[in-house]
C-alpha atoms as a PDB file:
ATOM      1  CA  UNK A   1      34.828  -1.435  27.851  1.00  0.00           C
ATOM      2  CA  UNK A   2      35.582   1.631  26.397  1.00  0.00           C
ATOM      3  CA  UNK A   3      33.081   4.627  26.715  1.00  0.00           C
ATOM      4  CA  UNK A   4      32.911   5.095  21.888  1.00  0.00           C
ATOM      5  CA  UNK A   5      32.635   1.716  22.414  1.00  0.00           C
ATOM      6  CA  UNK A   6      29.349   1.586  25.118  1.00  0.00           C
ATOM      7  CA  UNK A   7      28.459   4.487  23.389  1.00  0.00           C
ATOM      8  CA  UNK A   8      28.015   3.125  20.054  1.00  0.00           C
ATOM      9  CA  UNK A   9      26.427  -0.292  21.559  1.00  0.00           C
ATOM     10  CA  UNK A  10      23.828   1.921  23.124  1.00  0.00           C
ATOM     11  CA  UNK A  11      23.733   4.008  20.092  1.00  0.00           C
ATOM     12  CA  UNK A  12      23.165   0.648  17.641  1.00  0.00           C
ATOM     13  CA  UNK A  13      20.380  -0.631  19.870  1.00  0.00           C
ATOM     14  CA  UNK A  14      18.914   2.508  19.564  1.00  0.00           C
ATOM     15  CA  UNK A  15      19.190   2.748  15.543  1.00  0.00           C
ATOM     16  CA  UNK A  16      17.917  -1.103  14.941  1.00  0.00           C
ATOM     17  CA  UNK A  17      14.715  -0.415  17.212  1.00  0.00           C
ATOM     18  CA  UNK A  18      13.974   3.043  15.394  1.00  0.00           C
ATOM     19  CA  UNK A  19      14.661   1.585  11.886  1.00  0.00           C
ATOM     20  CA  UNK A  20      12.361  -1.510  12.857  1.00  0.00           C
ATOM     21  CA  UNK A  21       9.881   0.982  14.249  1.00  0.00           C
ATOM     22  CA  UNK A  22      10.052   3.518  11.514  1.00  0.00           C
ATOM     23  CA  UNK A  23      10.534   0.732   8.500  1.00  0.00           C
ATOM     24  CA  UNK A  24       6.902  -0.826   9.986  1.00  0.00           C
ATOM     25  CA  UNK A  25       5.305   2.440  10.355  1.00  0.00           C
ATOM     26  CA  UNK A  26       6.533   3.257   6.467  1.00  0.00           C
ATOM     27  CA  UNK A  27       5.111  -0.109   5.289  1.00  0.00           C
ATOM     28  CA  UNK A  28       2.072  -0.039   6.759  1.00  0.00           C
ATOM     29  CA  UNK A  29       1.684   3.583   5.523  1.00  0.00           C
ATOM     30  CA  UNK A  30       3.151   2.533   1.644  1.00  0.00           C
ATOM     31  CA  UNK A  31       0.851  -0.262   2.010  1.00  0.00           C
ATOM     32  CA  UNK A  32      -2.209   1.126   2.308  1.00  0.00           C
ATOM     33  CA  UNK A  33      -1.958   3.513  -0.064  1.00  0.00           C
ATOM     34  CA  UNK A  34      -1.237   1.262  -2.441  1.00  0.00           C
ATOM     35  CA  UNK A  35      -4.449  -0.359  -1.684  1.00  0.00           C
ATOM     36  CA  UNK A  36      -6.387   2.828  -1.894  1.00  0.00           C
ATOM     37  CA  UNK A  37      -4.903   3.078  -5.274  1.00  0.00           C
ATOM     38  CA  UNK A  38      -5.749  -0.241  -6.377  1.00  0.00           C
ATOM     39  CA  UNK A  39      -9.430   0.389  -5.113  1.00  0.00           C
ATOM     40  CA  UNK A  40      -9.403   3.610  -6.763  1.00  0.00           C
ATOM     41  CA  UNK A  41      -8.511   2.269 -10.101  1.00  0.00           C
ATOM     42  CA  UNK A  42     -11.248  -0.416  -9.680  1.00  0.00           C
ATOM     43  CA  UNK A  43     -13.787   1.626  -9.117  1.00  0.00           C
ATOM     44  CA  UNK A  44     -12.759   3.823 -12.200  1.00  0.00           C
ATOM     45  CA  UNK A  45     -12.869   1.111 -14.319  1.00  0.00           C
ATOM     46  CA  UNK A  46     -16.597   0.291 -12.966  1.00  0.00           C
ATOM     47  CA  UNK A  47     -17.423   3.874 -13.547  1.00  0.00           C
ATOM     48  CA  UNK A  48     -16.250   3.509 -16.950  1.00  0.00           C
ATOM     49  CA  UNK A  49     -17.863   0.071 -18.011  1.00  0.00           C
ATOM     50  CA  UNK A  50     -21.549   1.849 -16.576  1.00  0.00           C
ATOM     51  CA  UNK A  51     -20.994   5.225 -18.476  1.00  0.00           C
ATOM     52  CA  UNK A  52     -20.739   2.982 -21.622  1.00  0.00           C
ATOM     53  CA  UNK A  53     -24.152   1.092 -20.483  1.00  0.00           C
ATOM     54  CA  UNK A  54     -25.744   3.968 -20.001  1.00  0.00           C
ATOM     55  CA  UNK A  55     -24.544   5.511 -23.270  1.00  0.00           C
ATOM     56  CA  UNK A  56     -25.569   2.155 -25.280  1.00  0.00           C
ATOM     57  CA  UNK A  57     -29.091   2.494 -23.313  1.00  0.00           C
ATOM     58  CA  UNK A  58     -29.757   5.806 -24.389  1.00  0.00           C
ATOM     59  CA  UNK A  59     -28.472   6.514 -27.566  1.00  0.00           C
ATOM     60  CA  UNK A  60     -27.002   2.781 -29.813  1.00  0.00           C
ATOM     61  CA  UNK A  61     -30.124   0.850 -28.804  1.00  0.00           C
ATOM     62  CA  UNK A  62     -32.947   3.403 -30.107  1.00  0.00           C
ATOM     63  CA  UNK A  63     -30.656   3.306 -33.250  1.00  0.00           C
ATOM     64  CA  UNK A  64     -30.813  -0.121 -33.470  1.00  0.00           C
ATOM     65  CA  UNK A  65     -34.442  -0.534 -33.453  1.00  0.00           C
ATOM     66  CA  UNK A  66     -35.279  -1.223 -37.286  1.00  0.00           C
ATOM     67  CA  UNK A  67     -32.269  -3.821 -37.642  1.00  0.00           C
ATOM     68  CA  UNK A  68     -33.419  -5.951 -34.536  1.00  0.00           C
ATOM     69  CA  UNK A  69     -36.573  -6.273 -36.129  1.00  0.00           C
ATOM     70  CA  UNK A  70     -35.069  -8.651 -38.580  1.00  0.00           C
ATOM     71  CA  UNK A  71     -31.686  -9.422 -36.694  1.00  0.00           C
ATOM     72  CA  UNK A  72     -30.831  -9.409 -32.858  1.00  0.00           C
ATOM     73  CA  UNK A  73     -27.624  -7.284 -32.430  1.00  0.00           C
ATOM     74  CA  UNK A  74     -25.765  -7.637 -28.881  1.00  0.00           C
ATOM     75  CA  UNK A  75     -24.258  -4.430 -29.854  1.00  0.00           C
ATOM     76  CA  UNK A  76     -27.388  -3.219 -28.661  1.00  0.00           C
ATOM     77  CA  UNK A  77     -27.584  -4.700 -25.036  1.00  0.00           C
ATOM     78  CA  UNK A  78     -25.594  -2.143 -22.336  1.00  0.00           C
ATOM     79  CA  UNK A  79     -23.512  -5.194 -20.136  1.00  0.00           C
ATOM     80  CA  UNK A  80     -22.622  -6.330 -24.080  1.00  0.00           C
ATOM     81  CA  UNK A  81     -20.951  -2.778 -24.738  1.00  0.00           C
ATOM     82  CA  UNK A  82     -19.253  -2.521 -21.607  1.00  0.00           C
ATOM     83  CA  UNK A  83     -17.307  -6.020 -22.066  1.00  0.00           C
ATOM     84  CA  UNK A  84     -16.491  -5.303 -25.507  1.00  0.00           C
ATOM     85  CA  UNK A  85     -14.598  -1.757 -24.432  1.00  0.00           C
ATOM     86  CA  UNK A  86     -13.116  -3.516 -21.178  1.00  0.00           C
ATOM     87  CA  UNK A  87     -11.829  -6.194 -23.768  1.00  0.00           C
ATOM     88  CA  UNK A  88     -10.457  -3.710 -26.092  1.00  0.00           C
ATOM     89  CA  UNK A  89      -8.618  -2.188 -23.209  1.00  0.00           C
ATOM     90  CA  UNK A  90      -7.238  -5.765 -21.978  1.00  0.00           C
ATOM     91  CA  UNK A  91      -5.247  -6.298 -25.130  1.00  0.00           C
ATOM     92  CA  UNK A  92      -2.854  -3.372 -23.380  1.00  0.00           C
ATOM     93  CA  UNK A  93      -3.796  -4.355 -19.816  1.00  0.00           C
ATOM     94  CA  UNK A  94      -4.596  -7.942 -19.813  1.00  0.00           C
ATOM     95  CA  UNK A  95      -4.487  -8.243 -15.926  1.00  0.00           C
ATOM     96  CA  UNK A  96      -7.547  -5.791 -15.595  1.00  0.00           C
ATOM     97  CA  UNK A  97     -10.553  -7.688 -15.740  1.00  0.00           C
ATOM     98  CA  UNK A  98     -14.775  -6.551 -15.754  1.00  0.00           C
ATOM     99  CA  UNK A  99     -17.906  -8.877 -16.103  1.00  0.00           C
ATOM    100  CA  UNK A 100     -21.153  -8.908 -15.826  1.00  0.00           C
ATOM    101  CA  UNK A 101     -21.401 -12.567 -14.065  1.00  0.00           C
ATOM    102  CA  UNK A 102     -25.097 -14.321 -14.013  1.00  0.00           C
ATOM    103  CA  UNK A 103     -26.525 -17.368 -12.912  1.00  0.00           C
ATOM    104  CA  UNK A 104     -28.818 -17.558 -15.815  1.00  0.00           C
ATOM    105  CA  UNK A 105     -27.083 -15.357 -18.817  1.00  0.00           C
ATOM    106  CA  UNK A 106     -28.282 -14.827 -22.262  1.00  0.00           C
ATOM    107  CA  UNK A 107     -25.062 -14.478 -23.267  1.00  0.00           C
ATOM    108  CA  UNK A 108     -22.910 -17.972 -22.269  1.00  0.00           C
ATOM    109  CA  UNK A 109     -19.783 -15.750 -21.947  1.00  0.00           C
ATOM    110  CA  UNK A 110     -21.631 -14.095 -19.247  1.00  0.00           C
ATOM    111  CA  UNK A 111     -21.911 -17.464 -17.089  1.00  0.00           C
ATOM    112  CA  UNK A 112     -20.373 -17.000 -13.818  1.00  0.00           C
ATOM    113  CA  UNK A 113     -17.662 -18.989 -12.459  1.00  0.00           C
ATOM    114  CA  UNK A 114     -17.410 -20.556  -9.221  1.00  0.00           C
ATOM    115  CA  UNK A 115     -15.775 -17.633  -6.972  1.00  0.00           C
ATOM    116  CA  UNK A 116     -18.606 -14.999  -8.705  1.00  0.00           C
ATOM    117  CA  UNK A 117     -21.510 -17.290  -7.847  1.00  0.00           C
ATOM    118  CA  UNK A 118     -19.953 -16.876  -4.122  1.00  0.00           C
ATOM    119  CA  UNK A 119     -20.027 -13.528  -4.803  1.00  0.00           C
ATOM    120  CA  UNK A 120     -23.594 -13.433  -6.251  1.00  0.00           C
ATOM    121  CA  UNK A 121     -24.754 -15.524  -2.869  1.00  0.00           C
ATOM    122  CA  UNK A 122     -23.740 -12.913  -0.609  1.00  0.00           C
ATOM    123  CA  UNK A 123     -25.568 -10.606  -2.645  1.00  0.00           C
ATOM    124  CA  UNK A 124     -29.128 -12.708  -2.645  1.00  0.00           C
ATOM    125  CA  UNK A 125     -28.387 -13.117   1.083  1.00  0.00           C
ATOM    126  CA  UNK A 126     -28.100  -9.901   2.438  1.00  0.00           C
ATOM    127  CA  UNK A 127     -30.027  -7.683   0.003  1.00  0.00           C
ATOM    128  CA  UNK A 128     -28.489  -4.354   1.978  1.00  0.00           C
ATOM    129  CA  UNK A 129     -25.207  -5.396   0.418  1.00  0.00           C
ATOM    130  CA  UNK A 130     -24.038  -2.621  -2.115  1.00  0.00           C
ATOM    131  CA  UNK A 131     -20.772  -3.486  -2.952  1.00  0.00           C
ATOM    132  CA  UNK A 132     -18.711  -6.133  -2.107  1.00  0.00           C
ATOM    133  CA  UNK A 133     -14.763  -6.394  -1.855  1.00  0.00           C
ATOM    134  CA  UNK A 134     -11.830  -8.973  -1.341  1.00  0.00           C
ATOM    135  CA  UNK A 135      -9.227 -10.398  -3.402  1.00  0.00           C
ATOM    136  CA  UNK A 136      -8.032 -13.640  -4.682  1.00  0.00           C
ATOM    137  CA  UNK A 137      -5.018 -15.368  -6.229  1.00  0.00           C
ATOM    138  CA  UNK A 138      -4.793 -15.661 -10.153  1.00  0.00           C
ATOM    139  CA  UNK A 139      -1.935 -16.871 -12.493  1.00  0.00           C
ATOM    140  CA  UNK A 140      -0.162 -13.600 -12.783  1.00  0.00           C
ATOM    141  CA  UNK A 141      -0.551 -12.646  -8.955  1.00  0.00           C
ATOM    142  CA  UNK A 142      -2.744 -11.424  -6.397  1.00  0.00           C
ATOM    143  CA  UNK A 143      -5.836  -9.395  -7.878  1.00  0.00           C
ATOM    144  CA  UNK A 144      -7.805  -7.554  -6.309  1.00  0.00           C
ATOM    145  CA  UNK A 145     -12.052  -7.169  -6.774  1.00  0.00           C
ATOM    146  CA  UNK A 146     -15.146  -4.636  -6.176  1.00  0.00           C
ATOM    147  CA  UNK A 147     -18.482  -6.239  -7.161  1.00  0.00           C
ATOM    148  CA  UNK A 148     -21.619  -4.684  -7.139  1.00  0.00           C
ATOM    149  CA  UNK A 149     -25.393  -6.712  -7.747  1.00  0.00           C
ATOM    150  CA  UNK A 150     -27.149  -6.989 -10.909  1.00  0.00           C
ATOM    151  CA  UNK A 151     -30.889  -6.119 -10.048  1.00  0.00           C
ATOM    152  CA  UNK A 152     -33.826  -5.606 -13.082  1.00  0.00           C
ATOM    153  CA  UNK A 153     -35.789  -2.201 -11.372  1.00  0.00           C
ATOM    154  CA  UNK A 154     -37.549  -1.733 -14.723  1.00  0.00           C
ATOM    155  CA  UNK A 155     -40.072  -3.688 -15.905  1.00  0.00           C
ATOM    156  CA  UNK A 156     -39.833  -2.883 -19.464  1.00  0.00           C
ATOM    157  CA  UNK A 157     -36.457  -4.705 -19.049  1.00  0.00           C
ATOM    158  CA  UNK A 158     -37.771  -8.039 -18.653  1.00  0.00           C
ATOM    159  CA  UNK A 159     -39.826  -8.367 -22.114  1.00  0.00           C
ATOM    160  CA  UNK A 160     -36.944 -10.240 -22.958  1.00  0.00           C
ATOM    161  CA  UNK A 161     -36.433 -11.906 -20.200  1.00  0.00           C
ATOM    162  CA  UNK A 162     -39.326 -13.057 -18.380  1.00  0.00           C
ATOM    163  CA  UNK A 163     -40.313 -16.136 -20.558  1.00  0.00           C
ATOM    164  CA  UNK A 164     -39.406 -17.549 -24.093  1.00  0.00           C
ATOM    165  CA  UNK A 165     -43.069 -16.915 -25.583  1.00  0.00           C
ATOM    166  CA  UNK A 166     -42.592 -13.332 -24.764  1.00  0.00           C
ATOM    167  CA  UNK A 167     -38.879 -12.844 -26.096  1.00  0.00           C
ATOM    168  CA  UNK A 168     -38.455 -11.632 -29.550  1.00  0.00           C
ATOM    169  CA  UNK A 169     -37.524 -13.656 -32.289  1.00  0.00           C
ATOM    170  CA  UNK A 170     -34.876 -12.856 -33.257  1.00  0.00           C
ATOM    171  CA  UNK A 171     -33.074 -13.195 -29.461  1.00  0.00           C
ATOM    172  CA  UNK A 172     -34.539 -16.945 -29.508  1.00  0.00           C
ATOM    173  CA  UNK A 173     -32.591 -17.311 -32.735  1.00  0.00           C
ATOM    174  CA  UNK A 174     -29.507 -16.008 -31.736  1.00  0.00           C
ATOM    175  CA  UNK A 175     -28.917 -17.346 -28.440  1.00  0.00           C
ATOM    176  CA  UNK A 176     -32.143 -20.244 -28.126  1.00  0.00           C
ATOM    177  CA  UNK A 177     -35.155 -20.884 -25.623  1.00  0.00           C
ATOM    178  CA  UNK A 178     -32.881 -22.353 -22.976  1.00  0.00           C
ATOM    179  CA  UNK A 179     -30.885 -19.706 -21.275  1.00  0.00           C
ATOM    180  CA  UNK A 180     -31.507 -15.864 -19.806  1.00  0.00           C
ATOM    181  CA  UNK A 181     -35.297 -16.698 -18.998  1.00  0.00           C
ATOM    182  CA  UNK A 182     -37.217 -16.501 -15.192  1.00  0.00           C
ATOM    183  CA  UNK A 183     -35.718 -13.599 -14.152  1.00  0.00           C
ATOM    184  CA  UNK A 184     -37.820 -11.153 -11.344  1.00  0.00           C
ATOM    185  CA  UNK A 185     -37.927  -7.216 -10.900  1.00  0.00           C
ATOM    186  CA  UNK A 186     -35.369  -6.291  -7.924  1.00  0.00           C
ATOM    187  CA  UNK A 187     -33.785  -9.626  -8.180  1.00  0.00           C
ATOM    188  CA  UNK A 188     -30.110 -10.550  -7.674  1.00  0.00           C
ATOM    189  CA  UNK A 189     -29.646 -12.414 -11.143  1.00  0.00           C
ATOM    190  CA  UNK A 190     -25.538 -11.515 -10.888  1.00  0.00           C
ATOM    191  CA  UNK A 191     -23.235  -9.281 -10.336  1.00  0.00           C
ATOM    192  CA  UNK A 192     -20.377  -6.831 -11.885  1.00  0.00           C
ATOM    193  CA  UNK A 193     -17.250  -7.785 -10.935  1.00  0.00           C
ATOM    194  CA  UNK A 194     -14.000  -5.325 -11.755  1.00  0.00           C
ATOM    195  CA  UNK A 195     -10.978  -6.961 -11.251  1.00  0.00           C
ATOM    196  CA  UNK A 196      -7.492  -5.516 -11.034  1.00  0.00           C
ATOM    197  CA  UNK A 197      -4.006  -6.616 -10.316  1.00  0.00           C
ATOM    198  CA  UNK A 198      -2.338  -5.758  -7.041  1.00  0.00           C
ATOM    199  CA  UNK A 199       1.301  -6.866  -8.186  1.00  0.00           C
ATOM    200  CA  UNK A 200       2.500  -3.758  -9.915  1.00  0.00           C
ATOM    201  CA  UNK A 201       0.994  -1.360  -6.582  1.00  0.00           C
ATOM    202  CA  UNK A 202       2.178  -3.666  -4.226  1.00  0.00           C
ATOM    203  CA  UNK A 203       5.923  -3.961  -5.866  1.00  0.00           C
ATOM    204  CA  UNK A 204       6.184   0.149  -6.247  1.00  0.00           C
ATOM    205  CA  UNK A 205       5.014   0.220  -2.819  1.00  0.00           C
ATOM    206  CA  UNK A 206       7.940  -2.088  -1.335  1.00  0.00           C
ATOM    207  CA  UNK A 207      10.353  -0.057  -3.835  1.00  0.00           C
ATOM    208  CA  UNK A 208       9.571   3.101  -2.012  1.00  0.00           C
ATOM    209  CA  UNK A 209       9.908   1.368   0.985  1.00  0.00           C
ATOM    210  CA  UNK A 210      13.845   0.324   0.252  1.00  0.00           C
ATOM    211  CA  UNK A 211      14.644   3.981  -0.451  1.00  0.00           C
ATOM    212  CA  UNK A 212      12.282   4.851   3.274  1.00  0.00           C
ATOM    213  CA  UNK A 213      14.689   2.593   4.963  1.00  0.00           C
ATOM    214  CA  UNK A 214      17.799   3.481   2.602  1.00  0.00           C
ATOM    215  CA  UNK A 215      17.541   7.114   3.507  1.00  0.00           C
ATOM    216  CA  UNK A 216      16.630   6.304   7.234  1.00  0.00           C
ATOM    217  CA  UNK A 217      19.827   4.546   7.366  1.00  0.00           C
ATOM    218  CA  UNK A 218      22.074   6.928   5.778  1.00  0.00           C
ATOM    219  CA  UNK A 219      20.602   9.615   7.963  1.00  0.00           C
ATOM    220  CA  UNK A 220      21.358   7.303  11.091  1.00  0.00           C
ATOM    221  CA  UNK A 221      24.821   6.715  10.371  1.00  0.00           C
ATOM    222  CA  UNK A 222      25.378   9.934   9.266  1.00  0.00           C
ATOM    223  CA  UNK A 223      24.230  10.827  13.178  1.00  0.00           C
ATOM    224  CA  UNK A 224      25.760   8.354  14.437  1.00  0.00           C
ATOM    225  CA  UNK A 225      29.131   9.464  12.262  1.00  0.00           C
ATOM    226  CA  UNK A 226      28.705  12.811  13.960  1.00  0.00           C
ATOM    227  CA  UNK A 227      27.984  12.414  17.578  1.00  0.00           C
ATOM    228  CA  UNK A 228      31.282   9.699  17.463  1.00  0.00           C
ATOM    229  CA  UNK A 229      33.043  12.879  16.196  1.00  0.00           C
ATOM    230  CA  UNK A 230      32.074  15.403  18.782  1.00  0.00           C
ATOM    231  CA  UNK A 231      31.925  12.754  21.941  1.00  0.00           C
ATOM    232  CA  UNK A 232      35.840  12.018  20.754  1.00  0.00           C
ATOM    233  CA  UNK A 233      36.428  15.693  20.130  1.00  0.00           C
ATOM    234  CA  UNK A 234      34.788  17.082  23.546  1.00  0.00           C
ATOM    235  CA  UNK A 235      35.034  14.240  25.417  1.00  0.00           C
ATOM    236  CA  UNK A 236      37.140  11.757  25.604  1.00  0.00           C
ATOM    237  CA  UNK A 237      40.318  13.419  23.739  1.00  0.00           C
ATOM    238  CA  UNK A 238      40.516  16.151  26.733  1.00  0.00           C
ATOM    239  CA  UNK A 239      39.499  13.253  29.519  1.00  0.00           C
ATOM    240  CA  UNK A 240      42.257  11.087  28.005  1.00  0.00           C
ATOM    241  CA  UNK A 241      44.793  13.865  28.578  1.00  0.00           C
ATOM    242  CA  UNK A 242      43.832  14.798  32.077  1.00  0.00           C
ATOM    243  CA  UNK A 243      43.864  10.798  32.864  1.00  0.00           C
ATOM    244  CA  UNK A 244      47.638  11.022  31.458  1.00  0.00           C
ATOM    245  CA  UNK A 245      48.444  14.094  33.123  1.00  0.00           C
ATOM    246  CA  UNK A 246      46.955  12.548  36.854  1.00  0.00           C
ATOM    247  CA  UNK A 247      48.958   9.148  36.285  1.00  0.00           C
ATOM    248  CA  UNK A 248      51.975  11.352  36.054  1.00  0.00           C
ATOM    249  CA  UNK A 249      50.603  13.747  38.835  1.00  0.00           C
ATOM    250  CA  UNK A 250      50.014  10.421  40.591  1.00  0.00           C
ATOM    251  CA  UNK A 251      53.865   9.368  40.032  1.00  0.00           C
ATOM    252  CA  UNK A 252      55.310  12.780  41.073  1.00  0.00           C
ATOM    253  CA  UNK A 253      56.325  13.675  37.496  1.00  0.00           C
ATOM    254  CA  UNK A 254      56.094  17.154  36.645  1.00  0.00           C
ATOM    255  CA  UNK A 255      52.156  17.733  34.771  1.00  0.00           C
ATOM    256  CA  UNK A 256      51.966  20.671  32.383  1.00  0.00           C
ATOM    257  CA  UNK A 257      49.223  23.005  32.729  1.00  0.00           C
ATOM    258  CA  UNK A 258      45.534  21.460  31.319  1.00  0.00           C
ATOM    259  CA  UNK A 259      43.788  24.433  29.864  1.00  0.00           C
ATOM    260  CA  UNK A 260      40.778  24.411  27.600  1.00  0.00           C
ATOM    261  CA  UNK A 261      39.150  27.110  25.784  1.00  0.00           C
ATOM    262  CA  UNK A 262      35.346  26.535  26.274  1.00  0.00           C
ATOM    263  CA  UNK A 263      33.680  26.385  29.359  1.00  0.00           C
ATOM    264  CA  UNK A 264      31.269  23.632  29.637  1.00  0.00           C
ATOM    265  CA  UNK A 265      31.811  20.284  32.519  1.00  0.00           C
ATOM    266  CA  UNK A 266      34.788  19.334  30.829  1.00  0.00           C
ATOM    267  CA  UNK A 267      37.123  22.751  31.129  1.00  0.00           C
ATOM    268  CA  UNK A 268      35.064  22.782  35.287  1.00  0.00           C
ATOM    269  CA  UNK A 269      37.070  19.056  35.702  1.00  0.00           C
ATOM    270  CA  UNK A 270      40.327  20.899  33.933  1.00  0.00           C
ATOM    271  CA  UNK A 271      40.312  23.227  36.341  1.00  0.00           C
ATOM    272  CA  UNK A 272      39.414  21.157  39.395  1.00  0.00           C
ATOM    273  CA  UNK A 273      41.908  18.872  38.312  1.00  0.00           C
ATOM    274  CA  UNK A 274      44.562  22.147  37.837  1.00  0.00           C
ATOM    275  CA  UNK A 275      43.849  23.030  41.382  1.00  0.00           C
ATOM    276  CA  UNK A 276      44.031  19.469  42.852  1.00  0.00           C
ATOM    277  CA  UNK A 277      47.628  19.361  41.173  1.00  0.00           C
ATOM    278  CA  UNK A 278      48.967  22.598  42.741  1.00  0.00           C
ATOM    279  CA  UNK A 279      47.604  21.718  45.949  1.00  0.00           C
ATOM    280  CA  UNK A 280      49.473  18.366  45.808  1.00  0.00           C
ATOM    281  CA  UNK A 281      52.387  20.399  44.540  1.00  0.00           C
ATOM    282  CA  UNK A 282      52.694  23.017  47.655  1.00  0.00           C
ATOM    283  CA  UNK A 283      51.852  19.704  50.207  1.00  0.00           C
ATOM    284  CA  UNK A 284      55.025  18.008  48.726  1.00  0.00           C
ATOM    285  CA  UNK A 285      57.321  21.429  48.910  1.00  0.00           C
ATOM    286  CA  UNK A 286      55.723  21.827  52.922  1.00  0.00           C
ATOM    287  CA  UNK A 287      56.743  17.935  53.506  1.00  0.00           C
ATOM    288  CA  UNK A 288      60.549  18.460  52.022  1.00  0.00           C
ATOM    289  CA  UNK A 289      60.567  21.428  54.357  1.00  0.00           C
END
């Protein structure tokens, strides 16, 4: 076997185990900043659904306060603001998802579904729980969700709430007697749940990752292009010539002279290999004598 050819065996097991190393490390890496992202954008949109509770709380419901006298408005209730924005903003991002998930809504659009009653029990069963976070596979893809509990820390909050005698009116009329009653101060009655989609992350991640390994490969062969170059160049050219020059040394030919320029292991051997041949030269003349 020839020594490029050892060489570059050596050198290809050596370039597979670094790009496997390397491409894992990347991924890994790509990977979970991509789901730092992702959690990062969740929480955002959280942030932004309980800025527009708080706003409603503060300064639309005290505005309100003549009209529900005659009419209840949802426009008024906080959770009811913040789905209306987050549905505004699904009509451009239909994959991002918030809702305000109860076991016992007012509102039937606020009814949780199977996975958020899950959800809810993990909340009612360890009451330390703050926030809670896992994913799940939907239609479009794998999504990814932060929810945190629902809890009712103000008392004045469950005049509407506690039982239908002591609801107003006009809530009774809109949504009836049947649903959004019995709840208890400090509670778990539900739980906001942000959703958003992993796909788009997750694909940009693994696109960066092709252009990791892309470059790590071109930089690799370029190496690899390189050190073939200087091994033929300082190695095996001048050790070819002095194997030609002993075969003919060997066969009592005349040998030119083998000089090289530098002076590294390679020019030592020329020279070694210059003073073997004029010591076999002189022992020849001495035996013809």
């Amino acid at each position: 076997m020839k020594l490029l050819l050892k060489f570059n065996l050596i050198f290809l097991l050596v370039f597979a185990l670094g790009l496997a190393a390397s491409t894992f490390i990347a991924r890994e890496l790509l990977q979970r900043a991509a789901q730092e992202e992702i959690a990062d954008r969740a929480r955002l949109l959280m942030e932004k659904a309980n800025v527009v509770s708080a706003y409603t709380a503060t300064q639309i419901k005290p505005l309100l306060e003549t009209q529900m006298k005659y009419a209840f408005l949802p426009q008024s209730v906080p959770a009811y603001s913040s789905a209306e924005v987050i549905a505004g903003l699904q009509k451009s991002y239909p994959e991002y998802g918030f809702k305000s998930a109860m076991l016992n809504p007012t509102n039937p659009r606020d009814r949780a579904v199977a996975w958020e009653e899950d959800i809810i029990s993990q909340f009612r069963s360890s009451p330390e729980l703050k926030e809670f976070i896992g994913k799940r596979d939907t239609p479009t893809g794998s999504s990814f969700f932060i929810a945190r509990p629902i809890k009712i820390s103000n008392p004045a909050c469950l005049a509407c709430h506690s039982t239908p005698d002591a609801a107003p009116k006009t809530l009774l009329d809109r949504y009836g007697p049947n649903n959004g009653f019995g709840w208890k101060l400090d509670e778990v009655l539900g739980a906001q749940v942000v959703s958003v989609p992993m796909t788009v992350p997750l694909q940009r991640a693994d696109r960066a990752l092709m252009v990791v390994v892309a470059v790590l490969t071109g930089v690799f062969v370029l190496v690899g292009a390189s050190l073939n170059f200087m091994l033929w160049k300082l190695v095996i050219r001048p050790v070819s010539r002095l194997s030609a020059l002993a075969d003919k040394v060997s066969m009592g030919e005349e040998a030119p002279e083998f000089t090289v320029s530098s002076k590294d292991e390679i020019a030592v051997l020329a020279e070694s290999f210059g003073r073997m041949r004029k010591s076999l030269a002189h022992a020849m003349k001495m035996l013809e004598g």
